[in-house]
PDB file of N, CA and C in Angstrom:
ATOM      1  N   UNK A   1     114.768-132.599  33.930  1.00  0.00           N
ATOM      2  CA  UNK A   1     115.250-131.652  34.927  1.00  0.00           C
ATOM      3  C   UNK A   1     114.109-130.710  35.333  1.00  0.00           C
ATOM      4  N   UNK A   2     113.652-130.533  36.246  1.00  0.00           N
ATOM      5  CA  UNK A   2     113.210-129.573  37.194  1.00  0.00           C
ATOM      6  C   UNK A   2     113.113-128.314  36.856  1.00  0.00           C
ATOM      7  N   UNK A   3     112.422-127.335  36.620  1.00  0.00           N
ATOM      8  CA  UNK A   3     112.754-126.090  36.193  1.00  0.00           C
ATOM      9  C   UNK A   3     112.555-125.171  37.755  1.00  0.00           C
ATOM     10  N   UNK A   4     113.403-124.426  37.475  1.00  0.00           N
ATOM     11  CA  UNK A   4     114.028-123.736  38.930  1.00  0.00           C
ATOM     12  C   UNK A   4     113.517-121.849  38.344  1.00  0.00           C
ATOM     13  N   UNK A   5     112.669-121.743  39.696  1.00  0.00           N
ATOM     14  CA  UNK A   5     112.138-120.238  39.661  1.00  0.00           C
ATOM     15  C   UNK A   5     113.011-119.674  41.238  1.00  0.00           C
ATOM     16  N   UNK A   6     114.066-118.327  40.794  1.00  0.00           N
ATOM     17  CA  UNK A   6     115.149-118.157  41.827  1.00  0.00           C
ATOM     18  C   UNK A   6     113.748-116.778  42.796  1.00  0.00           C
ATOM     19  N   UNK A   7     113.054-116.685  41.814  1.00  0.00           N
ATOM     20  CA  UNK A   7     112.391-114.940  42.010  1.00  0.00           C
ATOM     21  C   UNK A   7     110.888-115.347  41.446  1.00  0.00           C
ATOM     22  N   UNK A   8     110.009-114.899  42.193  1.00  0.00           N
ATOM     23  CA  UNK A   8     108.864-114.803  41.857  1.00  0.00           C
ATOM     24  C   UNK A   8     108.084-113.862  41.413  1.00  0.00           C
ATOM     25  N   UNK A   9     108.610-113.040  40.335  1.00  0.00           N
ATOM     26  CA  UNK A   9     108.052-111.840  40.331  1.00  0.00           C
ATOM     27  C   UNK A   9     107.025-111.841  39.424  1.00  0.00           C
ATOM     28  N   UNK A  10     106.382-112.719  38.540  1.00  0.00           N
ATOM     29  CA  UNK A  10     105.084-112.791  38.417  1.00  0.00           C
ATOM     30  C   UNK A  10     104.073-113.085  39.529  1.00  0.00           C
ATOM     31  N   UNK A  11     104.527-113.440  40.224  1.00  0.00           N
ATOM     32  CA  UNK A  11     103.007-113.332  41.555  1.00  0.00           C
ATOM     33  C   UNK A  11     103.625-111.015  41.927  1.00  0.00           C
ATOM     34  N   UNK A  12     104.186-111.238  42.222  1.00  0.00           N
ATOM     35  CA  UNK A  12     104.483-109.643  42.442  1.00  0.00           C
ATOM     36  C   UNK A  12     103.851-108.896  41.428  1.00  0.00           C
ATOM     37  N   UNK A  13     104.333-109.247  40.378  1.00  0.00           N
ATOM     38  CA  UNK A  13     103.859-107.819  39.374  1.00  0.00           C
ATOM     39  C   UNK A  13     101.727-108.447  39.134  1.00  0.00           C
ATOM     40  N   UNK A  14     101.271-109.427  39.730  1.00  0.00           N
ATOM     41  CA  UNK A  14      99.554-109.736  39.988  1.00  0.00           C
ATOM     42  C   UNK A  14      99.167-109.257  40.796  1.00  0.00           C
ATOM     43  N   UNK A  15      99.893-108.989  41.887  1.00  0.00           N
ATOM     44  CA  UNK A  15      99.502-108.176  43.164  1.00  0.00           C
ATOM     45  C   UNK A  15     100.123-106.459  42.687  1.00  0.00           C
ATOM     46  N   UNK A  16     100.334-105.925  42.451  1.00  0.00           N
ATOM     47  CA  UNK A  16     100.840-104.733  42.088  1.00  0.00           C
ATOM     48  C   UNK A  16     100.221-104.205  40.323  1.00  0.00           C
ATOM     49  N   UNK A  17      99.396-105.144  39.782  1.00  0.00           N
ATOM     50  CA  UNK A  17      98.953-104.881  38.994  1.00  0.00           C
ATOM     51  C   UNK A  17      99.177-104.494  38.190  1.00  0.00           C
ATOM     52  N   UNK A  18     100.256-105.076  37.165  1.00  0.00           N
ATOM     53  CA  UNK A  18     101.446-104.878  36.108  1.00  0.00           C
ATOM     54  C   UNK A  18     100.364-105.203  35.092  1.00  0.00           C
ATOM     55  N   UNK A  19      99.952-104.583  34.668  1.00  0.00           N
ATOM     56  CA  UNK A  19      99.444-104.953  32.832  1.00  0.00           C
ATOM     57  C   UNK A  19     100.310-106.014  32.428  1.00  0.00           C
ATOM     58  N   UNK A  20      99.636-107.378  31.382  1.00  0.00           N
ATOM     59  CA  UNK A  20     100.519-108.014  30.651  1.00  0.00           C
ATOM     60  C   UNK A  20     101.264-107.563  29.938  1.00  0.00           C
ATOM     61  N   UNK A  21     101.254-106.793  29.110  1.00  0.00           N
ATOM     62  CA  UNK A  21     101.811-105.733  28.174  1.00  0.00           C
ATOM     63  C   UNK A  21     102.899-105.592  28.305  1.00  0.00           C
ATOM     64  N   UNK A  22     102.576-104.564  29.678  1.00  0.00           N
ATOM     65  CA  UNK A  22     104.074-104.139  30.541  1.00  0.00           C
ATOM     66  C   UNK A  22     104.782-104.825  31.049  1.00  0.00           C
ATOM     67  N   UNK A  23     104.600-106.091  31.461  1.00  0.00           N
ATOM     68  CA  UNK A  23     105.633-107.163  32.081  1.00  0.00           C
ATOM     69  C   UNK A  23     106.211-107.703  30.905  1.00  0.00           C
ATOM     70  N   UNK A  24     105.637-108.052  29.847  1.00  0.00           N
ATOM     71  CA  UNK A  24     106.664-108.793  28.460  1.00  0.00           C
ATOM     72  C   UNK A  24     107.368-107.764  28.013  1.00  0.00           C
ATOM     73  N   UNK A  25     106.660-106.875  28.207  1.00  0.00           N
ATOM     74  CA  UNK A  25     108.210-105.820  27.477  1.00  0.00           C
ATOM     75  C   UNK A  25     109.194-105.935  28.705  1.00  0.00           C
ATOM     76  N   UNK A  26     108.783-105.767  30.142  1.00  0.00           N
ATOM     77  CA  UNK A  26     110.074-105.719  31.264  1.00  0.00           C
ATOM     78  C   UNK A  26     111.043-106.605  31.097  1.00  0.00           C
ATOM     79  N   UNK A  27     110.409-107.827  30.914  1.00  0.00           N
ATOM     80  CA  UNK A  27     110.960-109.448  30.197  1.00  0.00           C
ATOM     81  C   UNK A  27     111.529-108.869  29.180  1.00  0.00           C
ATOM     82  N   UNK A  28     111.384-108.546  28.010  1.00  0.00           N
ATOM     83  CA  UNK A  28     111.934-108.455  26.822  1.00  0.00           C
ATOM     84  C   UNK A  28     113.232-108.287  26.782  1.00  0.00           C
ATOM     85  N   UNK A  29     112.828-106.224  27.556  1.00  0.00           N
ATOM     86  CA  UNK A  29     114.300-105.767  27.617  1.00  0.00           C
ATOM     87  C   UNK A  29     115.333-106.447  28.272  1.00  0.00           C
ATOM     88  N   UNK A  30     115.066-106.816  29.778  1.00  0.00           N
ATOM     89  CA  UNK A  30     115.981-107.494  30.536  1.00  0.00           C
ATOM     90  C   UNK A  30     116.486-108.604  30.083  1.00  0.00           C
ATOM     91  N   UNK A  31     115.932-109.942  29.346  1.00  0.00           N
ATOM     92  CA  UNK A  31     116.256-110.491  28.438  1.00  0.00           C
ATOM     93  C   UNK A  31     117.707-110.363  27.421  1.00  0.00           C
ATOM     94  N   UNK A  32     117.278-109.085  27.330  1.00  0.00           N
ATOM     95  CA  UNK A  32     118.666-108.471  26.356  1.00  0.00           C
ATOM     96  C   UNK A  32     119.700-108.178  27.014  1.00  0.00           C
ATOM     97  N   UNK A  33     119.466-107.418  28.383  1.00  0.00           N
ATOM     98  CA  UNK A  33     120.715-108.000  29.649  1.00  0.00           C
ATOM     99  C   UNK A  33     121.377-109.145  29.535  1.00  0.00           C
ATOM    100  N   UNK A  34     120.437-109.843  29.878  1.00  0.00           N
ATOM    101  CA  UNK A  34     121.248-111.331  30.672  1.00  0.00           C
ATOM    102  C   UNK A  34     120.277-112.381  30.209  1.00  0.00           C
ATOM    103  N   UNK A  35     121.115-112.745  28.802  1.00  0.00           N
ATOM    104  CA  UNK A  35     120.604-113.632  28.009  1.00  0.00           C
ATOM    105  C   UNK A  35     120.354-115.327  28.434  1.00  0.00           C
ATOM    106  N   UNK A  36     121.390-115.517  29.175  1.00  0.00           N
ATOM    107  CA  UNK A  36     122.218-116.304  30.062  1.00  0.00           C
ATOM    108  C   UNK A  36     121.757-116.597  31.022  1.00  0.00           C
ATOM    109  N   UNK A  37     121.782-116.023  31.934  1.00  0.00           N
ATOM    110  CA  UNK A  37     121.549-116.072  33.386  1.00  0.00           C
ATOM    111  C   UNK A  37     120.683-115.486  34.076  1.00  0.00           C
ATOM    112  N   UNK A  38     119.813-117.034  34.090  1.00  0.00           N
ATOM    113  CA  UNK A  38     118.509-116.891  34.850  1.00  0.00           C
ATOM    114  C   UNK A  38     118.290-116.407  35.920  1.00  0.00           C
ATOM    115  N   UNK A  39     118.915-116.541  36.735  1.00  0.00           N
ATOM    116  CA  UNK A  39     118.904-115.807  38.093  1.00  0.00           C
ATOM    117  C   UNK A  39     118.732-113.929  38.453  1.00  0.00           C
ATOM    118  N   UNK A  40     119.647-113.477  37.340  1.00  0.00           N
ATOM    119  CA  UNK A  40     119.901-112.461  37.577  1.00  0.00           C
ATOM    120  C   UNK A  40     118.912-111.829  36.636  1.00  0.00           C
ATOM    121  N   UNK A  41     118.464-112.576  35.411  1.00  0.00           N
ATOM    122  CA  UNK A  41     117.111-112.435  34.537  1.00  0.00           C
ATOM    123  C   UNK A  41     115.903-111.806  35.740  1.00  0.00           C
ATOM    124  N   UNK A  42     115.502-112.541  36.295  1.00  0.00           N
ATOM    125  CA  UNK A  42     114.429-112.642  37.407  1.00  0.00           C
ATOM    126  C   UNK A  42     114.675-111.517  38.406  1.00  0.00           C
ATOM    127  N   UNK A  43     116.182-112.089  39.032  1.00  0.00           N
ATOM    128  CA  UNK A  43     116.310-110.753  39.740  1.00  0.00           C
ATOM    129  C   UNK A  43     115.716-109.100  39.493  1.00  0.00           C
ATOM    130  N   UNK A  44     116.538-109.034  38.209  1.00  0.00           N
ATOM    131  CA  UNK A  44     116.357-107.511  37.978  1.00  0.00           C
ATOM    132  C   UNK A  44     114.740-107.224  37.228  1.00  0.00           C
ATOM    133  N   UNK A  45     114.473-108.131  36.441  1.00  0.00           N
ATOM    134  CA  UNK A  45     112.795-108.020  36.395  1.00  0.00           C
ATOM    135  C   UNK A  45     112.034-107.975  38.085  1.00  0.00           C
ATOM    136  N   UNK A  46     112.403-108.672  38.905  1.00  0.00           N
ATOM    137  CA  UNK A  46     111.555-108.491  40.105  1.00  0.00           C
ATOM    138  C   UNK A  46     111.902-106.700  40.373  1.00  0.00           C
ATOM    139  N   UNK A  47     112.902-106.445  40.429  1.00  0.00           N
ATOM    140  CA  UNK A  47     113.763-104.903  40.722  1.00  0.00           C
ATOM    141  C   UNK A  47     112.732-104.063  39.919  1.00  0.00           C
ATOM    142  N   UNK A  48     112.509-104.312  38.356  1.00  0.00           N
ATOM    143  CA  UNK A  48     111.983-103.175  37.429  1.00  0.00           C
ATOM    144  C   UNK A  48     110.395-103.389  37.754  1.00  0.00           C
ATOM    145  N   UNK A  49     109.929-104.031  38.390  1.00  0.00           N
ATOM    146  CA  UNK A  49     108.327-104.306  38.881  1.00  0.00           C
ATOM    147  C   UNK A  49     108.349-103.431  39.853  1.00  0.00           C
ATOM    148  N   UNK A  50     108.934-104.148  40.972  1.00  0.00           N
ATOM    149  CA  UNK A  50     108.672-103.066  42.411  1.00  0.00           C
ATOM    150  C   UNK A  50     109.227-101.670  42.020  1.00  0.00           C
ATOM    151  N   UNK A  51     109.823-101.231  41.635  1.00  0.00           N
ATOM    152  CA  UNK A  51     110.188-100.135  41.410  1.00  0.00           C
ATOM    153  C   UNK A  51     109.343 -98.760  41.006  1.00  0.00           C
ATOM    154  N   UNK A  52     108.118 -99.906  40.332  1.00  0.00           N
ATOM    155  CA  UNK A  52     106.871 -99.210  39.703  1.00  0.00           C
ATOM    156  C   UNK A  52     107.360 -97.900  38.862  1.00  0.00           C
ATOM    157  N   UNK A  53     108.489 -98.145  37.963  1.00  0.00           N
ATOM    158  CA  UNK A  53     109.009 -97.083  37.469  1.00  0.00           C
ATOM    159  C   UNK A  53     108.039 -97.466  35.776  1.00  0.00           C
ATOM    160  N   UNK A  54     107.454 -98.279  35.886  1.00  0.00           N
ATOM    161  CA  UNK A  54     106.562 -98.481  34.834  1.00  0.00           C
ATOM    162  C   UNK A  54     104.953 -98.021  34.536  1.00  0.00           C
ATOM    163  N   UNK A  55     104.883 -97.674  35.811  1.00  0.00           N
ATOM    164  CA  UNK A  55     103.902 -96.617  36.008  1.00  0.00           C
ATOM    165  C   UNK A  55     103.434 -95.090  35.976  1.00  0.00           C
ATOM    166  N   UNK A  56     102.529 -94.761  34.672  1.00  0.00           N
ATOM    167  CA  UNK A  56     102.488 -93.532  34.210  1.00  0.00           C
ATOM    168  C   UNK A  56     102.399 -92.754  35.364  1.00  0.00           C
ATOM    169  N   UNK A  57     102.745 -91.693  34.897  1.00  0.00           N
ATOM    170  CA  UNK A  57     102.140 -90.469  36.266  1.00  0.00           C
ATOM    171  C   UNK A  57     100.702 -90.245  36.242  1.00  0.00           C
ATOM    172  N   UNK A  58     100.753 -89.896  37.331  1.00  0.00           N
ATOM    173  CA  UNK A  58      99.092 -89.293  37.367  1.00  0.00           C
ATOM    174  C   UNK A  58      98.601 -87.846  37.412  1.00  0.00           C
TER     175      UNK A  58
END
């Protein structure tokens, strides 16, 4: 079977310049969301990238 990407938010968080770090933990937590369901996995990781709420202040 085919593996199916619904959200691309690893090209997003390369262009926006997400530390690895910070994207496996975004993965991690969300993970613990929606153990299940891939779609909505991706979704809301693409959501917690753009959001750049992972970004210290300056």
């Amino acid at each position: 079977m085919e593996k199916i990407d619904y959200f691309d938010y690893k090209r997003l968080a390369r262009k926006m310049k997400v530390p690895d770090t910070v994207l496996k933990k975004i993965e991690r937590e969300v993970k613990k969301e929606f153990p299940s369901d891939k779609m909505l996995y991706e979704l809301h990781v693409l959501r917690a990238v753009r959001s750049k709420y992972w970004q210290k202040d300056k």
